[in-house]
PDB file of N, CA and C in Angstrom:
ATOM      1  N   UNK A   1     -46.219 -25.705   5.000  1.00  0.00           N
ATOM      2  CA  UNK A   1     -46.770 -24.373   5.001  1.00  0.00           C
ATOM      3  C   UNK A   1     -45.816 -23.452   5.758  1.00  0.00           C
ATOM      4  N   UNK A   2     -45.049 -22.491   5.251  1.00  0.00           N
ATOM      5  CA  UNK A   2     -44.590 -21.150   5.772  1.00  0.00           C
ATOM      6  C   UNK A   2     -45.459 -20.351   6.345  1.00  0.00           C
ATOM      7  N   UNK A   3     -44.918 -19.776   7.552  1.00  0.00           N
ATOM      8  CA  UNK A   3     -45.921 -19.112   8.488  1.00  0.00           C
ATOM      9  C   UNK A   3     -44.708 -17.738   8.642  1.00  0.00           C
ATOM     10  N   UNK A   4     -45.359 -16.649   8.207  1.00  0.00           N
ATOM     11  CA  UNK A   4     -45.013 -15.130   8.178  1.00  0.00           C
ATOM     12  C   UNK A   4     -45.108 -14.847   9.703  1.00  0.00           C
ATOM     13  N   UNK A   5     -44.311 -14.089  10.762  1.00  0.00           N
ATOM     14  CA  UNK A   5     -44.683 -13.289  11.224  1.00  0.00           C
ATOM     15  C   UNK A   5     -44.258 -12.017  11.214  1.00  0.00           C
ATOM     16  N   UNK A   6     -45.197 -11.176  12.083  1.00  0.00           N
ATOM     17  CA  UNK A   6     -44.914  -9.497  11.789  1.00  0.00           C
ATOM     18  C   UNK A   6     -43.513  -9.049  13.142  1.00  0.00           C
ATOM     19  N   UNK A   7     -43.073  -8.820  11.815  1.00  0.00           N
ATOM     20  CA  UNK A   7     -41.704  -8.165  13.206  1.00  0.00           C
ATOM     21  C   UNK A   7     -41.774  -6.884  14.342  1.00  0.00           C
ATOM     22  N   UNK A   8     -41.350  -7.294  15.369  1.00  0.00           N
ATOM     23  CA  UNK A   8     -42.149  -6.407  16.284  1.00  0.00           C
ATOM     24  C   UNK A   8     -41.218  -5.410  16.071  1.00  0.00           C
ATOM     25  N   UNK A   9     -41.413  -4.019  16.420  1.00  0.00           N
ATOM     26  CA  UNK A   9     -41.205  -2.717  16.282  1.00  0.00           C
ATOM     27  C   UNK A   9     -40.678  -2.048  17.375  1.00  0.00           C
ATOM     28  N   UNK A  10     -39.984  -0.765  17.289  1.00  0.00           N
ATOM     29  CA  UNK A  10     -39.777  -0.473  18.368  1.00  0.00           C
ATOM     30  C   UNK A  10     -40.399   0.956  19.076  1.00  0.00           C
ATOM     31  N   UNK A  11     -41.103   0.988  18.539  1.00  0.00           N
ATOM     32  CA  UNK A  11     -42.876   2.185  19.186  1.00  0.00           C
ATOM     33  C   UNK A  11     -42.667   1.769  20.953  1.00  0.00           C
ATOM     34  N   UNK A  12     -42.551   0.800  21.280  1.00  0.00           N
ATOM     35  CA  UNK A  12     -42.942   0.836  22.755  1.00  0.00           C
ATOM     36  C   UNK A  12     -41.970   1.382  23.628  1.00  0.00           C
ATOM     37  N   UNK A  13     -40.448   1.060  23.280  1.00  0.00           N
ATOM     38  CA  UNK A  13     -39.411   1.813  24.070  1.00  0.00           C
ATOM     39  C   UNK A  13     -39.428   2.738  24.735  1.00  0.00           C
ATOM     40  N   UNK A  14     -38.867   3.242  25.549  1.00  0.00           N
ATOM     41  CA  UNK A  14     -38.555   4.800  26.456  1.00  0.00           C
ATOM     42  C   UNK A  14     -37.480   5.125  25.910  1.00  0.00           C
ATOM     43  N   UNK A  15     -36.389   4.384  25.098  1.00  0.00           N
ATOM     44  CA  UNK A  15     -35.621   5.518  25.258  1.00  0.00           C
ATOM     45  C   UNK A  15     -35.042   5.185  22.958  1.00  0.00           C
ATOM     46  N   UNK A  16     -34.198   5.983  22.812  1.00  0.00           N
ATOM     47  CA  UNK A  16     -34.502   6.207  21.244  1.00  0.00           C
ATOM     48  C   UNK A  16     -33.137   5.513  20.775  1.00  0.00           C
ATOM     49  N   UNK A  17     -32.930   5.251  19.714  1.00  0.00           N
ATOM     50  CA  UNK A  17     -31.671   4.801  18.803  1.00  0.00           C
ATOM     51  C   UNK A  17     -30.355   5.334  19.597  1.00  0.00           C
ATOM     52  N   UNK A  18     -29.194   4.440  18.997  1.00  0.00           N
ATOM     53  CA  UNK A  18     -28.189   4.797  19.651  1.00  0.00           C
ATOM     54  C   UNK A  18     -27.416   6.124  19.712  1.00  0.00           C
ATOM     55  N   UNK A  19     -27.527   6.781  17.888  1.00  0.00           N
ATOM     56  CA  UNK A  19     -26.929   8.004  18.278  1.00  0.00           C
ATOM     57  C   UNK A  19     -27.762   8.946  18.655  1.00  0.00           C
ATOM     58  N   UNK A  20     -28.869   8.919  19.084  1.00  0.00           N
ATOM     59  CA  UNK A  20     -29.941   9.964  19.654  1.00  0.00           C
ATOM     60  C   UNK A  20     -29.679   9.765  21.119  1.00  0.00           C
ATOM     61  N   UNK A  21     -29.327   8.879  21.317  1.00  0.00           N
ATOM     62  CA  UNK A  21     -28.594   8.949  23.008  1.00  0.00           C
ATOM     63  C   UNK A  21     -27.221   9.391  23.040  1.00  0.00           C
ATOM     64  N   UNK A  22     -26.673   9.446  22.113  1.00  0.00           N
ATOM     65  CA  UNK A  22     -25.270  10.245  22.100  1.00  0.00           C
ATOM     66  C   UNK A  22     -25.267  11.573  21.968  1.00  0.00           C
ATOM     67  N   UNK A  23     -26.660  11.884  21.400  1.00  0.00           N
ATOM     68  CA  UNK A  23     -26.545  13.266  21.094  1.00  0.00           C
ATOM     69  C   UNK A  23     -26.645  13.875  22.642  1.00  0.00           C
ATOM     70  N   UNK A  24     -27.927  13.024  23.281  1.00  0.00           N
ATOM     71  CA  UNK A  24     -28.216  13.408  24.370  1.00  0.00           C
ATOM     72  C   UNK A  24     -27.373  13.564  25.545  1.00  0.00           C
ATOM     73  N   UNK A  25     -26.656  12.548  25.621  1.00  0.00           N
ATOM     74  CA  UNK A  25     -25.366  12.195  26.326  1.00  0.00           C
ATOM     75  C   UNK A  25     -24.204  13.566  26.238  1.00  0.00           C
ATOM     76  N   UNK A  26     -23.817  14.011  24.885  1.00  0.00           N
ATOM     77  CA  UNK A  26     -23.662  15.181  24.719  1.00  0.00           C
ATOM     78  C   UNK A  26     -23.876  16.325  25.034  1.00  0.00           C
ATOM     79  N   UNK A  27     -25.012  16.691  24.740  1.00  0.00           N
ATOM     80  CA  UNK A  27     -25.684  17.650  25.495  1.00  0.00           C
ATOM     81  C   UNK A  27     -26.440  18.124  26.694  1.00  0.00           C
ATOM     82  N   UNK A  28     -26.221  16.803  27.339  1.00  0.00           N
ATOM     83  CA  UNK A  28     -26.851  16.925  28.636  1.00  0.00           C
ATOM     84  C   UNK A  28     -25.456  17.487  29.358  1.00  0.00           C
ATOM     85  N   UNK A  29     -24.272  16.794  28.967  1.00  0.00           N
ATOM     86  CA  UNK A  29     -22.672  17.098  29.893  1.00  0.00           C
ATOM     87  C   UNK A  29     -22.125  18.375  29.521  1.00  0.00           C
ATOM     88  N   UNK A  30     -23.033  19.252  28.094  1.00  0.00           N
ATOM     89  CA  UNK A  30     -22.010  20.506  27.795  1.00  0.00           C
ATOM     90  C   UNK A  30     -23.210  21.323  28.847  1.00  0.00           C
ATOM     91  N   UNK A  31     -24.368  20.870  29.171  1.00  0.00           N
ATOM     92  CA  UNK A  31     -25.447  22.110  29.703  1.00  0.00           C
ATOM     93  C   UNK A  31     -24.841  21.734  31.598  1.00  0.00           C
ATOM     94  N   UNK A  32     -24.170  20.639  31.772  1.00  0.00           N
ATOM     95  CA  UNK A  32     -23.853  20.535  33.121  1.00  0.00           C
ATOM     96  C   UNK A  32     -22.542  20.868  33.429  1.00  0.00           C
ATOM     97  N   UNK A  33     -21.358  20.261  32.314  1.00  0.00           N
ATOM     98  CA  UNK A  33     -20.351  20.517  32.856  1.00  0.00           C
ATOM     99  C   UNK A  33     -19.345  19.611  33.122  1.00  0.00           C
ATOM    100  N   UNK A  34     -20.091  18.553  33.831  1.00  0.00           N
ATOM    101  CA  UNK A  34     -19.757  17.497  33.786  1.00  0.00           C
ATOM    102  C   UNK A  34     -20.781  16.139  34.575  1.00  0.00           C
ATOM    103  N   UNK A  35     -20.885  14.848  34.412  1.00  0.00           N
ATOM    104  CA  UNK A  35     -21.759  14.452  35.200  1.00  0.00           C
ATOM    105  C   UNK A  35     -21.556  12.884  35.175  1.00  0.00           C
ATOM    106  N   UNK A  36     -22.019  12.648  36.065  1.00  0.00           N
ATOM    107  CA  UNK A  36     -21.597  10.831  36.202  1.00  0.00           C
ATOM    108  C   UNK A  36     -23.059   9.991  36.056  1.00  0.00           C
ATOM    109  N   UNK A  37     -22.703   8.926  35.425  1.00  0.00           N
ATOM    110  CA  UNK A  37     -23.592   7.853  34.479  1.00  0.00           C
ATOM    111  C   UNK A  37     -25.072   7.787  35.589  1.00  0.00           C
ATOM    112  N   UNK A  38     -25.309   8.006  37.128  1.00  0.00           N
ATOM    113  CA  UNK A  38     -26.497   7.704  37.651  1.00  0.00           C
ATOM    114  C   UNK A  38     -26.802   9.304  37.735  1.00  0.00           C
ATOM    115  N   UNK A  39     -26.390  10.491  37.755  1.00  0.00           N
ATOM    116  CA  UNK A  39     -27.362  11.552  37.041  1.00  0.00           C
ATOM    117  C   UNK A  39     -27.853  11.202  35.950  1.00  0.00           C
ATOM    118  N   UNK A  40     -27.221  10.680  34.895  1.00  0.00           N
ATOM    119  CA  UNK A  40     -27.703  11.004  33.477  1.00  0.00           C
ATOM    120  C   UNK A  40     -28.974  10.263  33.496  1.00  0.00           C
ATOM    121  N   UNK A  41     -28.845   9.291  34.238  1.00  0.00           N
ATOM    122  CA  UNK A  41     -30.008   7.727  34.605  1.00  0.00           C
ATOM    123  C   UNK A  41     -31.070   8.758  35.272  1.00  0.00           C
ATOM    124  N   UNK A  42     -30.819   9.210  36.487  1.00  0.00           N
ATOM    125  CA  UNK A  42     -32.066   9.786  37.239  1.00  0.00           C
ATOM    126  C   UNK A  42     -32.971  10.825  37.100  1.00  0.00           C
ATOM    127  N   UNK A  43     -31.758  12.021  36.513  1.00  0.00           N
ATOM    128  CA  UNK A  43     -32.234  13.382  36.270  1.00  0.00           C
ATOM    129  C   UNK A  43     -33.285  13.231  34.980  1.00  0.00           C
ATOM    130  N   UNK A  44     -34.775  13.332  34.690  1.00  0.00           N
ATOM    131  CA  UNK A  44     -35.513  13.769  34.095  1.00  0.00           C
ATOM    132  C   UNK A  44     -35.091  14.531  32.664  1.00  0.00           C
ATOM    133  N   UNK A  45     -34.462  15.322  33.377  1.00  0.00           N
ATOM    134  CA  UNK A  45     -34.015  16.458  32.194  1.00  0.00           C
ATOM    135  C   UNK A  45     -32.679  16.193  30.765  1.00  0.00           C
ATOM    136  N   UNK A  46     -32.485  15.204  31.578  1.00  0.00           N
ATOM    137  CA  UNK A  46     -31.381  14.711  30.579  1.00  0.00           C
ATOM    138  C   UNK A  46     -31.875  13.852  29.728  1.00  0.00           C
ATOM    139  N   UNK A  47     -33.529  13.776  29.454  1.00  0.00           N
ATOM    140  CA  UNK A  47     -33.880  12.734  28.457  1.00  0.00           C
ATOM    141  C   UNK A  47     -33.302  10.911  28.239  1.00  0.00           C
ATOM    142  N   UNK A  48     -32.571  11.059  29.383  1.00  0.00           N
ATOM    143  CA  UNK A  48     -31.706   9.825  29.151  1.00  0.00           C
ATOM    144  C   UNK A  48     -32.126   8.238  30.001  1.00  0.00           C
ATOM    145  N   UNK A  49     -33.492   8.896  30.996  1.00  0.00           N
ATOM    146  CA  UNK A  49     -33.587   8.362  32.363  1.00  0.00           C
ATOM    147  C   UNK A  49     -34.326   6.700  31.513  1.00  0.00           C
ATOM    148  N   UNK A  50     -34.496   6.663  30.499  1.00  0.00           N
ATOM    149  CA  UNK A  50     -35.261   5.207  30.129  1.00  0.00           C
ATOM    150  C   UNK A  50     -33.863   4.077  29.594  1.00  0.00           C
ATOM    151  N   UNK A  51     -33.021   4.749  29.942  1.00  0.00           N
ATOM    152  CA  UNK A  51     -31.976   3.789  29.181  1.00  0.00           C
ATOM    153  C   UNK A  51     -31.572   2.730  30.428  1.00  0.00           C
ATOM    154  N   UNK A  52     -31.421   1.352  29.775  1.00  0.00           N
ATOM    155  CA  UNK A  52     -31.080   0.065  30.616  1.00  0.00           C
ATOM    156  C   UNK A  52     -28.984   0.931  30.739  1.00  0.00           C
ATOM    157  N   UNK A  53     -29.430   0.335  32.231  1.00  0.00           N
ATOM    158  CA  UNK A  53     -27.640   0.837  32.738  1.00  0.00           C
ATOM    159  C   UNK A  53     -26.221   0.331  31.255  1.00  0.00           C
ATOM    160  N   UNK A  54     -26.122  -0.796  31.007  1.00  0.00           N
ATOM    161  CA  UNK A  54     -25.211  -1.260  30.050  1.00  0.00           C
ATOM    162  C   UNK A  54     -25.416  -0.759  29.190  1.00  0.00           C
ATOM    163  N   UNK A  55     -26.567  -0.443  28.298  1.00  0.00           N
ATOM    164  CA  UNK A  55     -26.515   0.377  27.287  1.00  0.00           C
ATOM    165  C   UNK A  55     -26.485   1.959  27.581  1.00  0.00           C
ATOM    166  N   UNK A  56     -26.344   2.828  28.549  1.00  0.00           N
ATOM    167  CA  UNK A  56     -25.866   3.666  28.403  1.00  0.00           C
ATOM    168  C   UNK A  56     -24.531   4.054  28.534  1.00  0.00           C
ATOM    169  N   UNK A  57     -24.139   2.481  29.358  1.00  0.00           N
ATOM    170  CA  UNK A  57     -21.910   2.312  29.527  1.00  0.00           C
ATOM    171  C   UNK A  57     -22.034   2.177  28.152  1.00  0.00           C
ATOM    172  N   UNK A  58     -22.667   1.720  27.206  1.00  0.00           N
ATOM    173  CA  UNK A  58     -21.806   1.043  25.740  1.00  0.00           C
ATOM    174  C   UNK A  58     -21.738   2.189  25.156  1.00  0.00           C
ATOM    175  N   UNK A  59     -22.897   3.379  25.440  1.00  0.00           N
ATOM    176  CA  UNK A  59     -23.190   4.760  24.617  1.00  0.00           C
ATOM    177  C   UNK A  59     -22.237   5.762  24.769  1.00  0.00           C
ATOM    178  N   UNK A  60     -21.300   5.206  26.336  1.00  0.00           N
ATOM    179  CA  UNK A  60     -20.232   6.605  26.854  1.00  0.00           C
ATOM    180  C   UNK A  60     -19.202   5.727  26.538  1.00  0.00           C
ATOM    181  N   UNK A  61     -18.956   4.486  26.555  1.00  0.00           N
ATOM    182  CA  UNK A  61     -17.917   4.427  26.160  1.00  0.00           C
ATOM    183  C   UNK A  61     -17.169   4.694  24.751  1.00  0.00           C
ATOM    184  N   UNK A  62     -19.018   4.379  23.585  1.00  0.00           N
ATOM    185  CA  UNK A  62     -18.155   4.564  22.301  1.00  0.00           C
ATOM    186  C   UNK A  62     -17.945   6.308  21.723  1.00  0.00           C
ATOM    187  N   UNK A  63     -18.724   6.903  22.759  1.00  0.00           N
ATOM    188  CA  UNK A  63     -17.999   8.566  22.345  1.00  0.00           C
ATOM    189  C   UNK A  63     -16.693   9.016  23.669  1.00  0.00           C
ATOM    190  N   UNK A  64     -16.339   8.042  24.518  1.00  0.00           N
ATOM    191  CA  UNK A  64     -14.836   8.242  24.751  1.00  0.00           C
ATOM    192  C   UNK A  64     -14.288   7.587  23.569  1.00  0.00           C
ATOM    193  N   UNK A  65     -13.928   6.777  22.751  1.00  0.00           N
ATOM    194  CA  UNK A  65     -13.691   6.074  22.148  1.00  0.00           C
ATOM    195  C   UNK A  65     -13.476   6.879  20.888  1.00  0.00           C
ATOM    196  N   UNK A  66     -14.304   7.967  20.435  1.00  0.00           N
ATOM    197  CA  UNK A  66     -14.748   8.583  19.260  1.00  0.00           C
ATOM    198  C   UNK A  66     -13.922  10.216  20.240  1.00  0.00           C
ATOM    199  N   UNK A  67     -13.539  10.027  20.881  1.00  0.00           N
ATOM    200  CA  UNK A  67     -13.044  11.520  21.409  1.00  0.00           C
ATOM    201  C   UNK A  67     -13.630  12.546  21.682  1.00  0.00           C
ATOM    202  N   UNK A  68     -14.934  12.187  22.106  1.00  0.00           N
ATOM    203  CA  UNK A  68     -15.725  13.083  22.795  1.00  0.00           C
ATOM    204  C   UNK A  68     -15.924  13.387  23.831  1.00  0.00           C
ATOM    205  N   UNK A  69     -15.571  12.269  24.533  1.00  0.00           N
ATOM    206  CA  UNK A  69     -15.795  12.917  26.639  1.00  0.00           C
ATOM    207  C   UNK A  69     -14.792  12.236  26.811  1.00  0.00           C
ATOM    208  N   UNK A  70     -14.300  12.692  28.069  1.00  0.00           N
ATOM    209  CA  UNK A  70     -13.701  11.651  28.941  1.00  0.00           C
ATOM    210  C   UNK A  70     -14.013  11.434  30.124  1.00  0.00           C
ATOM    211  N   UNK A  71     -13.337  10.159  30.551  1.00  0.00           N
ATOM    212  CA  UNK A  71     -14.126   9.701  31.783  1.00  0.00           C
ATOM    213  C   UNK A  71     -12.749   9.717  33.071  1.00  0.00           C
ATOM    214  N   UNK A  72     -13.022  10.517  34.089  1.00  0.00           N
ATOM    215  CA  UNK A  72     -11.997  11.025  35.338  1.00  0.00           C
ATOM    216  C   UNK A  72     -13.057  10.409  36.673  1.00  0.00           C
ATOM    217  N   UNK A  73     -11.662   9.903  37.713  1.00  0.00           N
ATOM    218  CA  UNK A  73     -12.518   9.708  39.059  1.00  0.00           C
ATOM    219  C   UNK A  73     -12.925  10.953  39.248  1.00  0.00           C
ATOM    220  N   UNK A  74     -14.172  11.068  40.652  1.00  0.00           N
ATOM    221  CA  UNK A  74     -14.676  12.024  41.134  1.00  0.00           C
ATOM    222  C   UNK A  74     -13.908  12.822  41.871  1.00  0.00           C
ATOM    223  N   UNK A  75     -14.115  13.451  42.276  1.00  0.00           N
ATOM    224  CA  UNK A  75     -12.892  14.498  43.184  1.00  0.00           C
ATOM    225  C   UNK A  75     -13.715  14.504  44.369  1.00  0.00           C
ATOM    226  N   UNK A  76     -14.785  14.505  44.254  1.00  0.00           N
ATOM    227  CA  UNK A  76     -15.740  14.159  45.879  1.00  0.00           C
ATOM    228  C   UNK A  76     -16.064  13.388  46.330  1.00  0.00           C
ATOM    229  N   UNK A  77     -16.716  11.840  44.973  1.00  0.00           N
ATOM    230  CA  UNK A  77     -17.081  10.874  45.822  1.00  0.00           C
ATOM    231  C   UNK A  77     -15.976   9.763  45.326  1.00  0.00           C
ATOM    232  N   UNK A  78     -15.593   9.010  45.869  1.00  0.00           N
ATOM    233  CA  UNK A  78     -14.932   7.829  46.017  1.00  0.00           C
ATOM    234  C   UNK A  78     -15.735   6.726  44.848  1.00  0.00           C
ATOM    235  N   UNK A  79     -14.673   6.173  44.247  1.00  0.00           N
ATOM    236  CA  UNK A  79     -15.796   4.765  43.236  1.00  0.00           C
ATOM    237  C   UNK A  79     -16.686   5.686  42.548  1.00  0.00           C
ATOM    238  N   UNK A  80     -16.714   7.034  41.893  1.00  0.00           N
ATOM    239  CA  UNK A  80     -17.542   7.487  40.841  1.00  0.00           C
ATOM    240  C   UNK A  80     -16.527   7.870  39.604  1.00  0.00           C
ATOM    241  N   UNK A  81     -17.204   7.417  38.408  1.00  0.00           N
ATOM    242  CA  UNK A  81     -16.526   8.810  37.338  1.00  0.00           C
ATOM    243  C   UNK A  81     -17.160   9.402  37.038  1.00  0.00           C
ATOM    244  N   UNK A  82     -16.660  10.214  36.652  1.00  0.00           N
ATOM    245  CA  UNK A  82     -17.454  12.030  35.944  1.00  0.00           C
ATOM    246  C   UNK A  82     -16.858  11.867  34.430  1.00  0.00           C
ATOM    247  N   UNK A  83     -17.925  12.045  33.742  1.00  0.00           N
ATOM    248  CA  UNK A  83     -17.923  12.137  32.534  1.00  0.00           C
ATOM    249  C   UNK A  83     -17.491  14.050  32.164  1.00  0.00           C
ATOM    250  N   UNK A  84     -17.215  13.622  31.163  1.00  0.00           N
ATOM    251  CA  UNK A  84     -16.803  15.678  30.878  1.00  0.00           C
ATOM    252  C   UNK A  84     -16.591  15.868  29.111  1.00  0.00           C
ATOM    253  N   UNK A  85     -16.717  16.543  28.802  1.00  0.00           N
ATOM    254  CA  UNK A  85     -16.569  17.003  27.410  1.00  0.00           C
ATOM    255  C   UNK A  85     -15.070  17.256  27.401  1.00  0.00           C
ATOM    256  N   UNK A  86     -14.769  16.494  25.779  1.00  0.00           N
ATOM    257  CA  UNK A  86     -12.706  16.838  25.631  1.00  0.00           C
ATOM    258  C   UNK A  86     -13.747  18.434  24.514  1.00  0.00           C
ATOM    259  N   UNK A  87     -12.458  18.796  24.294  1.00  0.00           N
ATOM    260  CA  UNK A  87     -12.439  19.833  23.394  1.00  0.00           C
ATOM    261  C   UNK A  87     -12.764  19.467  22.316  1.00  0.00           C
ATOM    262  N   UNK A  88     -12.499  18.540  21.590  1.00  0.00           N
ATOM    263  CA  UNK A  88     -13.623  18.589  20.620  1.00  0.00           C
ATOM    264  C   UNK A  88     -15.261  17.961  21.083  1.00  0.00           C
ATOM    265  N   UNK A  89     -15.462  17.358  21.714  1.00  0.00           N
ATOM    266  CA  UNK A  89     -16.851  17.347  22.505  1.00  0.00           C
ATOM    267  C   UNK A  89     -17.723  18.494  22.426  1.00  0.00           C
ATOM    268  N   UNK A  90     -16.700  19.534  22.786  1.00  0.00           N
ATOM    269  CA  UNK A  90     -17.362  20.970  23.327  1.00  0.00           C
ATOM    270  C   UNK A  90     -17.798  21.255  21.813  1.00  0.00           C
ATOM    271  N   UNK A  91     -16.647  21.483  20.830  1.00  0.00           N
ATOM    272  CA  UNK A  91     -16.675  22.296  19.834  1.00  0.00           C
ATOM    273  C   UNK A  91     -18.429  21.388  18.909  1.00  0.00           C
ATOM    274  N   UNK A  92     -18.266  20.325  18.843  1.00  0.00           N
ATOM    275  CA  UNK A  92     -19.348  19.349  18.458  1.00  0.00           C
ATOM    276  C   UNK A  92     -20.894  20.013  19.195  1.00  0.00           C
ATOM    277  N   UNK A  93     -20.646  19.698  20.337  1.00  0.00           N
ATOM    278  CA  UNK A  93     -22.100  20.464  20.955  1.00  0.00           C
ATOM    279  C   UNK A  93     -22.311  21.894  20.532  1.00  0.00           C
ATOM    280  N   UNK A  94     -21.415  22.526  20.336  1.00  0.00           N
ATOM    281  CA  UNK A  94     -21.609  23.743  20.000  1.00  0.00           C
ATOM    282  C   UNK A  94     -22.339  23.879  18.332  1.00  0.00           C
ATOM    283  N   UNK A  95     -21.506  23.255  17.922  1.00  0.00           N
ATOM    284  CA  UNK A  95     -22.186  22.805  16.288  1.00  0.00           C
ATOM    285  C   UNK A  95     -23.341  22.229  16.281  1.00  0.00           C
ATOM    286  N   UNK A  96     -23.754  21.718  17.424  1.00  0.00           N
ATOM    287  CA  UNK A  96     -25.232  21.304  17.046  1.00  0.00           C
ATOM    288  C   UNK A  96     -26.101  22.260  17.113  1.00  0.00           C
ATOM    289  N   UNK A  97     -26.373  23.229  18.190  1.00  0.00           N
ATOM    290  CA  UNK A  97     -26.686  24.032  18.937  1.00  0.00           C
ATOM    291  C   UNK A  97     -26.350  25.091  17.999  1.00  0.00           C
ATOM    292  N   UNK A  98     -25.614  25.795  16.890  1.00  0.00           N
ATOM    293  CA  UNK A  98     -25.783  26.529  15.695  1.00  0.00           C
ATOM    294  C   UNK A  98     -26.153  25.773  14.567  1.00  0.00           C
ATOM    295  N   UNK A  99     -26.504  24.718  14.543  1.00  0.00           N
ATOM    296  CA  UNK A  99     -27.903  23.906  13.421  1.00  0.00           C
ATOM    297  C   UNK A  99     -29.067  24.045  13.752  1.00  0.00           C
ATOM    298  N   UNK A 100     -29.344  23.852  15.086  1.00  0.00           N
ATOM    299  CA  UNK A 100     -30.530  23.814  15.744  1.00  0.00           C
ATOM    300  C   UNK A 100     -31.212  25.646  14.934  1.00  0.00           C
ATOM    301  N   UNK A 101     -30.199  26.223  15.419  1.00  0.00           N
ATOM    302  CA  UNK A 101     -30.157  27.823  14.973  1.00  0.00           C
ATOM    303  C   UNK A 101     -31.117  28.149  13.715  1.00  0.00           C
ATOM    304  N   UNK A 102     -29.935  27.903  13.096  1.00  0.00           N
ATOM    305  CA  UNK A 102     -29.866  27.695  10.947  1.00  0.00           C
ATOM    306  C   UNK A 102     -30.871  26.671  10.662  1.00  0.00           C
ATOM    307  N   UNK A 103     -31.262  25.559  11.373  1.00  0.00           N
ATOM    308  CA  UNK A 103     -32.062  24.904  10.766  1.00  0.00           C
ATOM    309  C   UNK A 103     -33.153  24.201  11.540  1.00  0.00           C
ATOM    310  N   UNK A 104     -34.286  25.150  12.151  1.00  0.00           N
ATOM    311  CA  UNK A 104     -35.004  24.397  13.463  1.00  0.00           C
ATOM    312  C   UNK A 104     -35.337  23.296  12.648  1.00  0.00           C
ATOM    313  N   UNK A 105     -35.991  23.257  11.826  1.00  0.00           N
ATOM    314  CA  UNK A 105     -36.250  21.993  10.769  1.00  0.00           C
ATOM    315  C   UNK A 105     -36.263  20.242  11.287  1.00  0.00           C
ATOM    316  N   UNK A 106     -34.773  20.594  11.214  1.00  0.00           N
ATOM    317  CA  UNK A 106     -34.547  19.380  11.609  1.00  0.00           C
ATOM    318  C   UNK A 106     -34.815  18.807  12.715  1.00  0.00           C
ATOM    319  N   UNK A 107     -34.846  19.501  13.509  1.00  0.00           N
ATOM    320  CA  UNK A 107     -35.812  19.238  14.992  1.00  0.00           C
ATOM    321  C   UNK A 107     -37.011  18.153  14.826  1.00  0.00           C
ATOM    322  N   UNK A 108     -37.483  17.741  13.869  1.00  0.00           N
ATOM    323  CA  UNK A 108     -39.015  17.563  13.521  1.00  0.00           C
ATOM    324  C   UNK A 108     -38.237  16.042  12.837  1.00  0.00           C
ATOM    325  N   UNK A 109     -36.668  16.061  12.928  1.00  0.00           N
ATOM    326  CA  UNK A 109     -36.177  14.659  12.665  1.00  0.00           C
ATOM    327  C   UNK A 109     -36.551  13.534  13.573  1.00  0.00           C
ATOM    328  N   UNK A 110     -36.560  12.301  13.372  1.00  0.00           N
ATOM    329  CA  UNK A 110     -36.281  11.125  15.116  1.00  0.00           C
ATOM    330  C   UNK A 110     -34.938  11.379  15.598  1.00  0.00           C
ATOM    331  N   UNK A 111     -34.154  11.447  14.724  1.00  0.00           N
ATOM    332  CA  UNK A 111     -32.579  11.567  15.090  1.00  0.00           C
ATOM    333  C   UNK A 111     -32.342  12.641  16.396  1.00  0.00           C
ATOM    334  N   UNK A 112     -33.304  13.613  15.963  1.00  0.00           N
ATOM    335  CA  UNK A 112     -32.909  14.985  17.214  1.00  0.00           C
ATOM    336  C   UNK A 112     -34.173  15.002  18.161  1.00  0.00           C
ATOM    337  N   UNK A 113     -34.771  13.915  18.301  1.00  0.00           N
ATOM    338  CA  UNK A 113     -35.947  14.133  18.952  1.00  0.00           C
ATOM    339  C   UNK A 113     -35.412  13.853  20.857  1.00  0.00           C
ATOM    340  N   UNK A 114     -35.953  15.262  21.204  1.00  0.00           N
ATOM    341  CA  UNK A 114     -35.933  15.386  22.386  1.00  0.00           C
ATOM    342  C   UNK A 114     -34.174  15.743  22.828  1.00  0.00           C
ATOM    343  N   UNK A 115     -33.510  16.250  21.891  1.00  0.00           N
ATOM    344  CA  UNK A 115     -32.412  16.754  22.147  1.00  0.00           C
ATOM    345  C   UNK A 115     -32.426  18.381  22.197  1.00  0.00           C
ATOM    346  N   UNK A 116     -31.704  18.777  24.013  1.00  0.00           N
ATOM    347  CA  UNK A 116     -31.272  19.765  23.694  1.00  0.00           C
ATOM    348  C   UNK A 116     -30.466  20.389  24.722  1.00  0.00           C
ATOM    349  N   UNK A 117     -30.543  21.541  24.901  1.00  0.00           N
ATOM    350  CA  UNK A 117     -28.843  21.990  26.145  1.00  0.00           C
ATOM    351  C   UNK A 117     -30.113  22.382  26.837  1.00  0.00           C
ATOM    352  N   UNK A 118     -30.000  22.049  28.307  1.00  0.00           N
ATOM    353  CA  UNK A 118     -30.033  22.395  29.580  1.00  0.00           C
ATOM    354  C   UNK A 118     -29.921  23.297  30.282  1.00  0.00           C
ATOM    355  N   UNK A 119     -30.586  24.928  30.291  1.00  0.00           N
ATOM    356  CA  UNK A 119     -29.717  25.265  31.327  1.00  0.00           C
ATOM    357  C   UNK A 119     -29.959  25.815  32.881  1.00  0.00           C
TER     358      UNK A 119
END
């Protein structure tokens, strides 16, 4: 006898798919400026605070990787990096942020849920 079970889902999570944390990741650093991986963890506002630590290194590393931020020591604290938007980073956030514009719509996607600039 074959025995079915129901595959569990992911409804219970805190935090959302991978590129919905990139978006966030994104837009949390063009509304700050720049910011290092335990803001993005703590601050509330960055939508980001449910993510397990390694999966949010795997999320910054693959948009350094993709040429979107880069990652520099701190200039204040010792043993931190600061994440920052490259120029195309910027130009990208900016493009979202004139969709959002042209198309609130999509807002009402999962993809953009709970994405947005900070300020």
């Amino acid at each position: 006898m074959k025995v079915i079970t129901k595959r569990s889902t992911n409804q219970g999570k805190k935090y959302s798919n991978k590129d919905n944390v990139k978006l966030k990741i994104i837009m949390w650093i063009y509304s700050q400026g720049k910011s290092n991986q335990n803001s993005m963890v703590k601050d509330s506002k960055s939508n980001i605070s449910g993510q397990k630590w390694n999966e949010l290194s795997n999320r910054l590393q693959e948009l350094i990787d993709s040429g979107l931020i880069k990652k520099n020591p701190s200039e204040d604290v010792a043993n931190v990096m600061m994440y920052s938007l490259t120029l195309r980073g910027q130009e990208f956030a900016q493009q979202i942020l004139d969709l959002k514009q042209k198309m609130p719509e999509l807002w009402n996607f999962e993809s953009f849920k709970n994405i947005k600039r900070i300020d």
